[in-house]
N, C-alpha and C. Protein backbone atom coordinates (compact mmCIF):
# COMPACT_ATOMS: atom_id res chain seq x y z
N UNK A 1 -11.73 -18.91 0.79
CA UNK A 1 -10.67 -18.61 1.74
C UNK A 1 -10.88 -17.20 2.28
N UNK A 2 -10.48 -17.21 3.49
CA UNK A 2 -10.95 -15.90 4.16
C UNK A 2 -9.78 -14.73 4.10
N UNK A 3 -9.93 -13.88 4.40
CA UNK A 3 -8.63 -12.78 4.07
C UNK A 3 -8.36 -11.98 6.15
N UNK A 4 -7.41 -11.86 6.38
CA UNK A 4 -6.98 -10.92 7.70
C UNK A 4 -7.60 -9.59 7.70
N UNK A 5 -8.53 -8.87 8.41
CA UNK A 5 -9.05 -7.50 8.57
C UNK A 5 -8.81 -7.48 9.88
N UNK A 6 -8.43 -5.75 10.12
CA UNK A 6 -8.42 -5.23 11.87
C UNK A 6 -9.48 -4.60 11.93
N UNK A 7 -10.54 -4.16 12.51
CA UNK A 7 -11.35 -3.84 13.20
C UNK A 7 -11.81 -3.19 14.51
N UNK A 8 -12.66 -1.94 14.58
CA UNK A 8 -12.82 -1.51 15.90
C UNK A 8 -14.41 -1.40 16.19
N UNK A 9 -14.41 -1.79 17.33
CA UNK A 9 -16.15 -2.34 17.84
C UNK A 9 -16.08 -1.61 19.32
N UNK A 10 -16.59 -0.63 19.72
CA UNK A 10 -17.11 0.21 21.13
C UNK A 10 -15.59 0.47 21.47
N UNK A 11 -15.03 1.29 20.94
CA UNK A 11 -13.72 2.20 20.86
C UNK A 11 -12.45 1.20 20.93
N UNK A 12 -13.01 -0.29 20.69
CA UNK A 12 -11.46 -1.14 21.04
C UNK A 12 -11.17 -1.91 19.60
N UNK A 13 -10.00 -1.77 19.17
CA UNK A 13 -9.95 -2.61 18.09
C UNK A 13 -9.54 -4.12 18.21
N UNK A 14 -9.15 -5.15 16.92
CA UNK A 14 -8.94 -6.59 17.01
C UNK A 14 -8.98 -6.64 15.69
N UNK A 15 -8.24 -8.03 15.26
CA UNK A 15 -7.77 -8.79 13.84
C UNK A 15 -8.85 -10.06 14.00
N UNK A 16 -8.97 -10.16 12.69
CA UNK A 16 -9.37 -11.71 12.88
C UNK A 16 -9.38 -11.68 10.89
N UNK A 17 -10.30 -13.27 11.02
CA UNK A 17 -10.43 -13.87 9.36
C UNK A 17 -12.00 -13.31 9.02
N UNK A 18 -12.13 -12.80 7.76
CA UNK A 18 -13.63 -12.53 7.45
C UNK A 18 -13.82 -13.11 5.80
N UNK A 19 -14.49 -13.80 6.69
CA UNK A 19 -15.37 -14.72 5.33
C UNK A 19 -16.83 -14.65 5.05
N UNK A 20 -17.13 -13.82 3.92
CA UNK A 20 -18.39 -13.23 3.98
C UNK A 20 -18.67 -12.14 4.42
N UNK A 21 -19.55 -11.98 5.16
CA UNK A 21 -20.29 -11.10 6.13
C UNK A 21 -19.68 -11.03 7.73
N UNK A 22 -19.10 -12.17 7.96
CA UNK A 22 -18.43 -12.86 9.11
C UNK A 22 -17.03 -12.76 9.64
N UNK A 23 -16.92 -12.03 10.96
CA UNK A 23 -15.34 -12.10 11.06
C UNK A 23 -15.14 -12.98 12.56
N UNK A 24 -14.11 -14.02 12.08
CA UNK A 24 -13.99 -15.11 13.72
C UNK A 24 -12.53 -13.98 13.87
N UNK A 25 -13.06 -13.49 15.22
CA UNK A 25 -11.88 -13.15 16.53
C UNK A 25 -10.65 -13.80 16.59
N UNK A 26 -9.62 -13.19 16.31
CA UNK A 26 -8.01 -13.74 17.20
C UNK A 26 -7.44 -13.08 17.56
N UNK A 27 -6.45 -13.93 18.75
CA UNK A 27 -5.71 -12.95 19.84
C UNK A 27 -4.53 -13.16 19.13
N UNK A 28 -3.59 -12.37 19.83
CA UNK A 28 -2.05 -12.66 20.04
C UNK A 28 -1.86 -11.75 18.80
N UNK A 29 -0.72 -12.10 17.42
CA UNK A 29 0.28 -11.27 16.53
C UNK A 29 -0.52 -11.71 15.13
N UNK A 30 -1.13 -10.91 14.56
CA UNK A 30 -1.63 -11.06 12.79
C UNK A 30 -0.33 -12.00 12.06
N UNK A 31 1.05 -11.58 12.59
CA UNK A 31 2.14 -12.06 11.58
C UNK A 31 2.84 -13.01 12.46
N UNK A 32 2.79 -13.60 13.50
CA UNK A 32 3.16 -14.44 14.08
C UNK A 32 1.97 -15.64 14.79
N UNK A 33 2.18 -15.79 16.18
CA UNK A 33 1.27 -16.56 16.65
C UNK A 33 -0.41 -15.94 17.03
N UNK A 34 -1.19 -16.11 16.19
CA UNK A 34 -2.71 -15.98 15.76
C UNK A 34 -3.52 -17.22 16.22
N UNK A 35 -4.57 -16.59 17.34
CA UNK A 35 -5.38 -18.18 17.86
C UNK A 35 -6.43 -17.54 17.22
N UNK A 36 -7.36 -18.12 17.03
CA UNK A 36 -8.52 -17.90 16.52
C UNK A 36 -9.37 -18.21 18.29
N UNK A 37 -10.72 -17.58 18.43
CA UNK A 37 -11.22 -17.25 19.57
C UNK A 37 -12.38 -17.60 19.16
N UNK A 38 -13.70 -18.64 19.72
CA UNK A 38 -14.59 -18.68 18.98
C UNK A 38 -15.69 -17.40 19.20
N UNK A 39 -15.39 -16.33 19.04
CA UNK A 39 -16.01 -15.40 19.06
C UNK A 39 -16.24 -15.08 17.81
N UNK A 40 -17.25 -14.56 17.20
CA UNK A 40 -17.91 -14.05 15.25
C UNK A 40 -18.62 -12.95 15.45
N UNK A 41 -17.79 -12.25 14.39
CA UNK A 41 -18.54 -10.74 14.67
C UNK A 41 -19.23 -10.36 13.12
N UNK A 42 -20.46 -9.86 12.71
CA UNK A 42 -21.01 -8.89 11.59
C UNK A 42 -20.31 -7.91 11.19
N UNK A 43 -19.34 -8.23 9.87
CA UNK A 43 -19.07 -6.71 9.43
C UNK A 43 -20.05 -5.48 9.86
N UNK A 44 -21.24 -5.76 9.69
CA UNK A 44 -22.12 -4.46 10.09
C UNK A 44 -22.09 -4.07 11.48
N UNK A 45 -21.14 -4.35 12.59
CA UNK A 45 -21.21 -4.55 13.85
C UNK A 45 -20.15 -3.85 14.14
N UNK A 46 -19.09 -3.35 12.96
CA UNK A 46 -17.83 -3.18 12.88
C UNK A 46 -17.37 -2.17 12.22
N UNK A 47 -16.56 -1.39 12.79
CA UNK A 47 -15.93 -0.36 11.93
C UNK A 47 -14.41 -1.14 11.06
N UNK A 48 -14.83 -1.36 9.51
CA UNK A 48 -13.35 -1.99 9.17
C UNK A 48 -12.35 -1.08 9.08
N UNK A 49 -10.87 -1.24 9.88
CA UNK A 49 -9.76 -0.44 9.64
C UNK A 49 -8.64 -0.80 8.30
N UNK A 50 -7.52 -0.40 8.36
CA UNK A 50 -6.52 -0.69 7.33
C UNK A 50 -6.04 -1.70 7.57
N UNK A 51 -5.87 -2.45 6.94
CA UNK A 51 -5.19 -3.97 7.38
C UNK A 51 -4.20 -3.85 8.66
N UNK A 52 -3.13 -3.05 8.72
CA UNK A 52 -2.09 -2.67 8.99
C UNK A 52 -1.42 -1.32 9.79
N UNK A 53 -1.62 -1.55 11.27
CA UNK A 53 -1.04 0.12 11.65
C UNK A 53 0.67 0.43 11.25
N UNK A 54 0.80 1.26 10.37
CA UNK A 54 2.12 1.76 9.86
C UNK A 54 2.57 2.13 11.35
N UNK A 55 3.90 1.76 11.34
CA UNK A 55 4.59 2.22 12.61
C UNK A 55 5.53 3.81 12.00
N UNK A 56 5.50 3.72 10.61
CA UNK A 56 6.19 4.77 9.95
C UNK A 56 5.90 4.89 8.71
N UNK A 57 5.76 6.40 8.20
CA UNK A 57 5.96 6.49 6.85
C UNK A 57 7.46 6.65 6.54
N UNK A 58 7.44 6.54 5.11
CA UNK A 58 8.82 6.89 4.33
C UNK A 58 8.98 7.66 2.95
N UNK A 59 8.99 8.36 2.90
CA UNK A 59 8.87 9.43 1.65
C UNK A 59 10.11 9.69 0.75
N UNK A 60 10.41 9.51 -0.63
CA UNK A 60 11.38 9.55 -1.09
C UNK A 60 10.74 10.18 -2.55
N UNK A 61 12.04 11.32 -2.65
CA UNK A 61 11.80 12.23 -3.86
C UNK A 61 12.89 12.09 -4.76
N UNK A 62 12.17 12.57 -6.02
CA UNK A 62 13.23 12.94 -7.30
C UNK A 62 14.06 11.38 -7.53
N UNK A 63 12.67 10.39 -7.59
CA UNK A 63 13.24 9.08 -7.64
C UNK A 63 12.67 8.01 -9.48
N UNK A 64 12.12 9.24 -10.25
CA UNK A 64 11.68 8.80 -11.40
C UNK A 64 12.74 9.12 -12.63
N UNK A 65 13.19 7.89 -13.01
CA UNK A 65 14.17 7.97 -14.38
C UNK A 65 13.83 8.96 -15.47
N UNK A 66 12.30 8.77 -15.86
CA UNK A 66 11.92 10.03 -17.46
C UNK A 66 12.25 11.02 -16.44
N UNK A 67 11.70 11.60 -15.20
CA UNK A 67 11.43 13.15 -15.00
C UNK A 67 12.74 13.33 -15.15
N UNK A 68 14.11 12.40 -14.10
CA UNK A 68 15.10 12.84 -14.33
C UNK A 68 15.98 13.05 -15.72
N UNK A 69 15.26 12.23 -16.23
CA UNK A 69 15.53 11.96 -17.85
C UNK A 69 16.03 13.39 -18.48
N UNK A 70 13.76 14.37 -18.25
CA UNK A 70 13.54 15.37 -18.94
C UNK A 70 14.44 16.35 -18.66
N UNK A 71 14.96 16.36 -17.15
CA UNK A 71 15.71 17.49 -16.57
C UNK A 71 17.25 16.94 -16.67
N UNK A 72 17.34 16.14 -17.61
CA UNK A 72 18.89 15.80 -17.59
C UNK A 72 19.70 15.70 -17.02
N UNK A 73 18.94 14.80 -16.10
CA UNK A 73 19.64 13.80 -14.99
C UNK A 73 20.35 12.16 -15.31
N UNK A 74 21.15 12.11 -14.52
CA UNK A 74 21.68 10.94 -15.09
C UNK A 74 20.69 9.58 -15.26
N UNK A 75 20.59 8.81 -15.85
CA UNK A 75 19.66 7.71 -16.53
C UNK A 75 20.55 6.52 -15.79
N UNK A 76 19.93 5.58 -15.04
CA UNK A 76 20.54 4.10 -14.64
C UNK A 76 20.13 3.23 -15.50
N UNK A 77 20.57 1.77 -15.20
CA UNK A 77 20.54 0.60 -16.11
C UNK A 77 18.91 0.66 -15.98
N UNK A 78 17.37 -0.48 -16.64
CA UNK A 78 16.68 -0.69 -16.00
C UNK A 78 16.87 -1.81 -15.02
N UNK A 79 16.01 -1.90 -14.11
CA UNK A 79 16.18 -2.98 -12.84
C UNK A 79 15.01 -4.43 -13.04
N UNK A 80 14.03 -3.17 -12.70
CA UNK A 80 12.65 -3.89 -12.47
C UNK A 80 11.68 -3.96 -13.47
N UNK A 81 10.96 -5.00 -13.32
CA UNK A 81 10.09 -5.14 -14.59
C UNK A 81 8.21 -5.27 -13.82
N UNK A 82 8.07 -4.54 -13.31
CA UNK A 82 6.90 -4.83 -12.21
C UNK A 82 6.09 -3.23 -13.21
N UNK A 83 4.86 -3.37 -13.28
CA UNK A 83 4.27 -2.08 -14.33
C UNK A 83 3.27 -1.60 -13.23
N UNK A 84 3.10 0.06 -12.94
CA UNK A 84 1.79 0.48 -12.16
C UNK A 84 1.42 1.54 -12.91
N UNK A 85 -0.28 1.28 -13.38
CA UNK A 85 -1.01 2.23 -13.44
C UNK A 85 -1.47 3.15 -12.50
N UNK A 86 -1.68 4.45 -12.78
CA UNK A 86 -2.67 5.19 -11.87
C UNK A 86 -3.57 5.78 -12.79
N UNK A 87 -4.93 5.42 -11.87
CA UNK A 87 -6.05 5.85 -12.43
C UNK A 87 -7.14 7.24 -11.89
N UNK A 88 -7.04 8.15 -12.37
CA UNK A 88 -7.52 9.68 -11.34
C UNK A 88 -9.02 9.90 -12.35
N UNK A 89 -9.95 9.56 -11.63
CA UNK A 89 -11.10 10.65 -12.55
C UNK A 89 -11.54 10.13 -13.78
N UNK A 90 -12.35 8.62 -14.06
CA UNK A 90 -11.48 7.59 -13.79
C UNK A 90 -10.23 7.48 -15.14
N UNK A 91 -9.55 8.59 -15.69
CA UNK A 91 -8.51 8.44 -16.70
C UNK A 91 -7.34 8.14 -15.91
N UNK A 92 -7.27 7.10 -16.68
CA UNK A 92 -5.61 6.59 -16.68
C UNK A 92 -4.85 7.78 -16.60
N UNK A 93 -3.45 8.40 -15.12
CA UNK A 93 -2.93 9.12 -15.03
C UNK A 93 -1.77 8.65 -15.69
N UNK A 94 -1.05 7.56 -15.10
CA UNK A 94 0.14 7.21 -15.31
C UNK A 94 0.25 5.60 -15.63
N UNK A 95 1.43 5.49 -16.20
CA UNK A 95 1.56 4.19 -16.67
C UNK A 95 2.65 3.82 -16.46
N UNK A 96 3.60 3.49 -16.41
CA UNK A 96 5.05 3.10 -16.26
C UNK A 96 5.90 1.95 -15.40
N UNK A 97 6.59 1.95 -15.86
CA UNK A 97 7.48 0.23 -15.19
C UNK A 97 7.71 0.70 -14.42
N UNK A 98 8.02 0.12 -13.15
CA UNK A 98 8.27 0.18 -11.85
C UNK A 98 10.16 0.50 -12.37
N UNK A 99 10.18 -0.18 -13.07
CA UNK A 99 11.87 0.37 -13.33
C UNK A 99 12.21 2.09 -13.66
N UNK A 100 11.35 2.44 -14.03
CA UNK A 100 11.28 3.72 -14.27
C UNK A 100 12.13 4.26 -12.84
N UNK A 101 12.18 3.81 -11.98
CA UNK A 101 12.32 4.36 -10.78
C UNK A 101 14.08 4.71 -10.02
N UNK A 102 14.65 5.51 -9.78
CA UNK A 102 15.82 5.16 -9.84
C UNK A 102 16.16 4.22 -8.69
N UNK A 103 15.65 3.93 -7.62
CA UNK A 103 16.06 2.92 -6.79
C UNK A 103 14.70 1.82 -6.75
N UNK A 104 14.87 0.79 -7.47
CA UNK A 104 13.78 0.21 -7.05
C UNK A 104 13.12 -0.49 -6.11
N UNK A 105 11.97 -0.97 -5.52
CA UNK A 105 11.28 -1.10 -4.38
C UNK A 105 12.37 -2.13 -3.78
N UNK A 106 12.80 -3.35 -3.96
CA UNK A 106 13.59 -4.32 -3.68
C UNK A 106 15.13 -3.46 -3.13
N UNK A 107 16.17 -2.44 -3.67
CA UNK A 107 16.95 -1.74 -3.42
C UNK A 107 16.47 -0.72 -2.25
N UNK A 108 15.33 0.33 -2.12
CA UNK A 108 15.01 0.82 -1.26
C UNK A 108 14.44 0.20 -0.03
N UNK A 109 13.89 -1.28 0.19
CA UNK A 109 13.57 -2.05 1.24
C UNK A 109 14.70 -2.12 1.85
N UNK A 110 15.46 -2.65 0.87
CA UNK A 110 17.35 -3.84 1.67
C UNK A 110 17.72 -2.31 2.17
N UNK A 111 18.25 -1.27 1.58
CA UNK A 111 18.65 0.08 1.89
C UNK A 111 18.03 0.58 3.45
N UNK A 112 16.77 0.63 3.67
CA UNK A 112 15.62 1.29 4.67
C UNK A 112 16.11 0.31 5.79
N UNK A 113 16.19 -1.18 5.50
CA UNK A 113 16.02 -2.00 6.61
C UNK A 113 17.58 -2.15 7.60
N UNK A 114 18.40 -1.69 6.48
CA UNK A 114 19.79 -2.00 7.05
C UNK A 114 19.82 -0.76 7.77
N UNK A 115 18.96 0.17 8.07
CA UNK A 115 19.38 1.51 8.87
C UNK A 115 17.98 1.53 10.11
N UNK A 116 16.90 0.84 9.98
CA UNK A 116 16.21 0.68 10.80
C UNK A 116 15.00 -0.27 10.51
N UNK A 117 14.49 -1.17 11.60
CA UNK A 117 13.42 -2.04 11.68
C UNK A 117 12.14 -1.41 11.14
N UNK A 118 11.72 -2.14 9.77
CA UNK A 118 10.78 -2.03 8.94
C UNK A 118 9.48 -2.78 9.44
N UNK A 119 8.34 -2.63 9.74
CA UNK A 119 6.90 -3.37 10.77
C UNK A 119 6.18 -3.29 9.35
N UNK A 120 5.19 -4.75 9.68
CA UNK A 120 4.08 -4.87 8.33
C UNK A 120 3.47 -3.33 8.75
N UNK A 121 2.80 -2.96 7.48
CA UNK A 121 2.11 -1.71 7.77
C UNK A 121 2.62 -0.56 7.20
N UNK A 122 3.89 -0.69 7.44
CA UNK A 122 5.26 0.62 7.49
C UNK A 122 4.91 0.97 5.55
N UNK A 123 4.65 2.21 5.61
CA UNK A 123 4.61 2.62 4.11
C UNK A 123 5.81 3.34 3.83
N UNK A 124 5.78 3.11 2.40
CA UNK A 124 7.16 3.61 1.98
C UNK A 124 6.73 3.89 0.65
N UNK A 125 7.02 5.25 0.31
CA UNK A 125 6.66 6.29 -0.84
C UNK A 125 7.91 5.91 -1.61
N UNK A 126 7.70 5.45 -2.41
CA UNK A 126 8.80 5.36 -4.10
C UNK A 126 9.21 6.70 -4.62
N UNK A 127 8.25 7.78 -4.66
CA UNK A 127 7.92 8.46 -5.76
C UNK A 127 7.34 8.35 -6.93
N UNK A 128 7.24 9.40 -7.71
CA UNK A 128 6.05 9.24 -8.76
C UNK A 128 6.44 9.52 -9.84
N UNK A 129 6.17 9.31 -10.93
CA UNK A 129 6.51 9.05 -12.56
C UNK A 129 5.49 10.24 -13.27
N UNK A 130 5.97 10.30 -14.47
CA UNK A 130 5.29 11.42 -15.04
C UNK A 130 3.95 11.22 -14.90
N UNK A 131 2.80 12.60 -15.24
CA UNK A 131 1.71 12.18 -15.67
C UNK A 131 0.88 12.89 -13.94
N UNK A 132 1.79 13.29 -12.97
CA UNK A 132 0.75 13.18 -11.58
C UNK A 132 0.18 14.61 -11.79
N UNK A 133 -0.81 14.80 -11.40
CA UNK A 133 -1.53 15.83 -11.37
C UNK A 133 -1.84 16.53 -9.57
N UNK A 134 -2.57 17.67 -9.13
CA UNK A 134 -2.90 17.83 -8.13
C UNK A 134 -4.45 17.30 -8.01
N UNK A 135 -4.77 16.88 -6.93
CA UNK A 135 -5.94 15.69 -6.27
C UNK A 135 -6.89 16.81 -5.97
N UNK A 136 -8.51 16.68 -6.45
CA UNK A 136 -9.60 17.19 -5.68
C UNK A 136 -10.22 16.63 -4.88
N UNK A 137 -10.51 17.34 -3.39
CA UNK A 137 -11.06 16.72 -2.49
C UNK A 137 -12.79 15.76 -3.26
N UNK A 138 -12.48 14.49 -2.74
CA UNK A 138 -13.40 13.48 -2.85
C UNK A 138 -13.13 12.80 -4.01
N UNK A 139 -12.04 12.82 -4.62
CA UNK A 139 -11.94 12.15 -6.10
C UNK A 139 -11.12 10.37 -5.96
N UNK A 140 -11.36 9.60 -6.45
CA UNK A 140 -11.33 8.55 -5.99
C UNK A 140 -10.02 8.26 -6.80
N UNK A 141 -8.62 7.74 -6.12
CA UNK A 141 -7.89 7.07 -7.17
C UNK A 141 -7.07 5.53 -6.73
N UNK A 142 -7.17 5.03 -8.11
CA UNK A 142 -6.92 3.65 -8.10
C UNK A 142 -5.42 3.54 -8.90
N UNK A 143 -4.51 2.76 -7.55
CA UNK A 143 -3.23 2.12 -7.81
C UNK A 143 -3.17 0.17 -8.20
N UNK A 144 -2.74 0.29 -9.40
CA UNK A 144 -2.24 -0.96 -9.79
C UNK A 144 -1.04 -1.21 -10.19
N UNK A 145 -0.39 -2.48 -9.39
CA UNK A 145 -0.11 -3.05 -9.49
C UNK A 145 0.04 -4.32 -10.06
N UNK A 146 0.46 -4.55 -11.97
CA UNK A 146 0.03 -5.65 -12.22
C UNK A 146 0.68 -7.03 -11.51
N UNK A 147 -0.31 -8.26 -11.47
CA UNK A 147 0.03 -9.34 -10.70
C UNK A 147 -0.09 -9.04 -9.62
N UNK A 148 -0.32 -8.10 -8.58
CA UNK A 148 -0.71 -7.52 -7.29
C UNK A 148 -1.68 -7.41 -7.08
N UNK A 149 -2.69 -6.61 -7.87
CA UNK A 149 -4.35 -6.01 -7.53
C UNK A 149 -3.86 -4.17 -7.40
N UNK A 150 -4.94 -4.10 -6.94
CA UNK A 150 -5.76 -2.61 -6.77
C UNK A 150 -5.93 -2.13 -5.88
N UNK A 151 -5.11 -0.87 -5.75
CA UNK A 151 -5.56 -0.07 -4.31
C UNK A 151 -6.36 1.05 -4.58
N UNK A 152 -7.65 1.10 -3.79
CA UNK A 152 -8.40 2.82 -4.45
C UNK A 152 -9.22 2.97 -2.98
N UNK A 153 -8.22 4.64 -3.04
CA UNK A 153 -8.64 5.57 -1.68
C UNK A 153 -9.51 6.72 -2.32
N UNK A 154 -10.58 7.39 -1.66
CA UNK A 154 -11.37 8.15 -1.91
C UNK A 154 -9.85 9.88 -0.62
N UNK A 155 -9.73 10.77 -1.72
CA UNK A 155 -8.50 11.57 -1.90
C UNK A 155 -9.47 12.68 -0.97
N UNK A 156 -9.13 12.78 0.73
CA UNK A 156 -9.99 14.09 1.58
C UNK A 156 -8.97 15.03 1.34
């Protein structure tokens, strides 16, 4: 089964399915109506982009239960049961339940969306749990999500 990539080829970008080495062309909306075009392009032909142009970031602080914990902040029920590692250099930074969090991802979506239109793409910063360190340029780190997969950006 093939997976959705966007792509830019002689300064213009495009979505399509890439299976293999191989990406077939489509017009129109990635999340709505998608024709497929019999056009096939070579990953090597292609600059691959992010799945997804964010129409917005969203940044939210002082949203981790221990830190608030340590600084004797008030403690909520737990919520969520969803676990993410982070991995820096390559040691395990952090470990912790997604409940750790004082609003969790499901509460901060419904919250974000009832005050403005959320687009695939649109990132939205949780905040971070004990354990984060400061990043050296070129160091590679990997976010998991168990039952999700793995995200790993090389840190400019």
């Amino acid at each position: 089964m093939g997976r959705w990539v966007r792509f830019e080829q002689q300064l213009s970008t495009g979505f399509g399915m890439l299976e293999g080495d191989r990406i077939t062309v489509y017009l129109g909306d990635m999340y709505g109506n998608a024709t497929a075009t019999q056009e096939v392009l070579l990953t090597d032909s292609v600059d691959l982009l992010i799945p997804c142009q964010p129409t917005k970031m969203i940044g939210l602080a002082n949203n981790s239960r221990s830190i608030a914990e340590k600084k004797r902040h008030c403690n909520a029920e737990l919520l969520a049961l969803l676990h993410q590692t982070v991995k820096y250099l390559p040691r395990e930074r952090q470990n912790y339940l997604i409940s750790d969090l004082n609003f969790p991802p499901r509460e901060i979506v419904s919250k974000l969306s009832a005050e403005l239109t959320l687009m695939p793409g649109d990132l939205i910063a949780c905040g971070t749990g004990p354990g984060a360190l400061p990043m050296k340029p070129g160091s590679t780190i990997d976010i998991e999500i168990a039952g999700i997969g793995t995200l790993s950006n090389v840190f400019h």
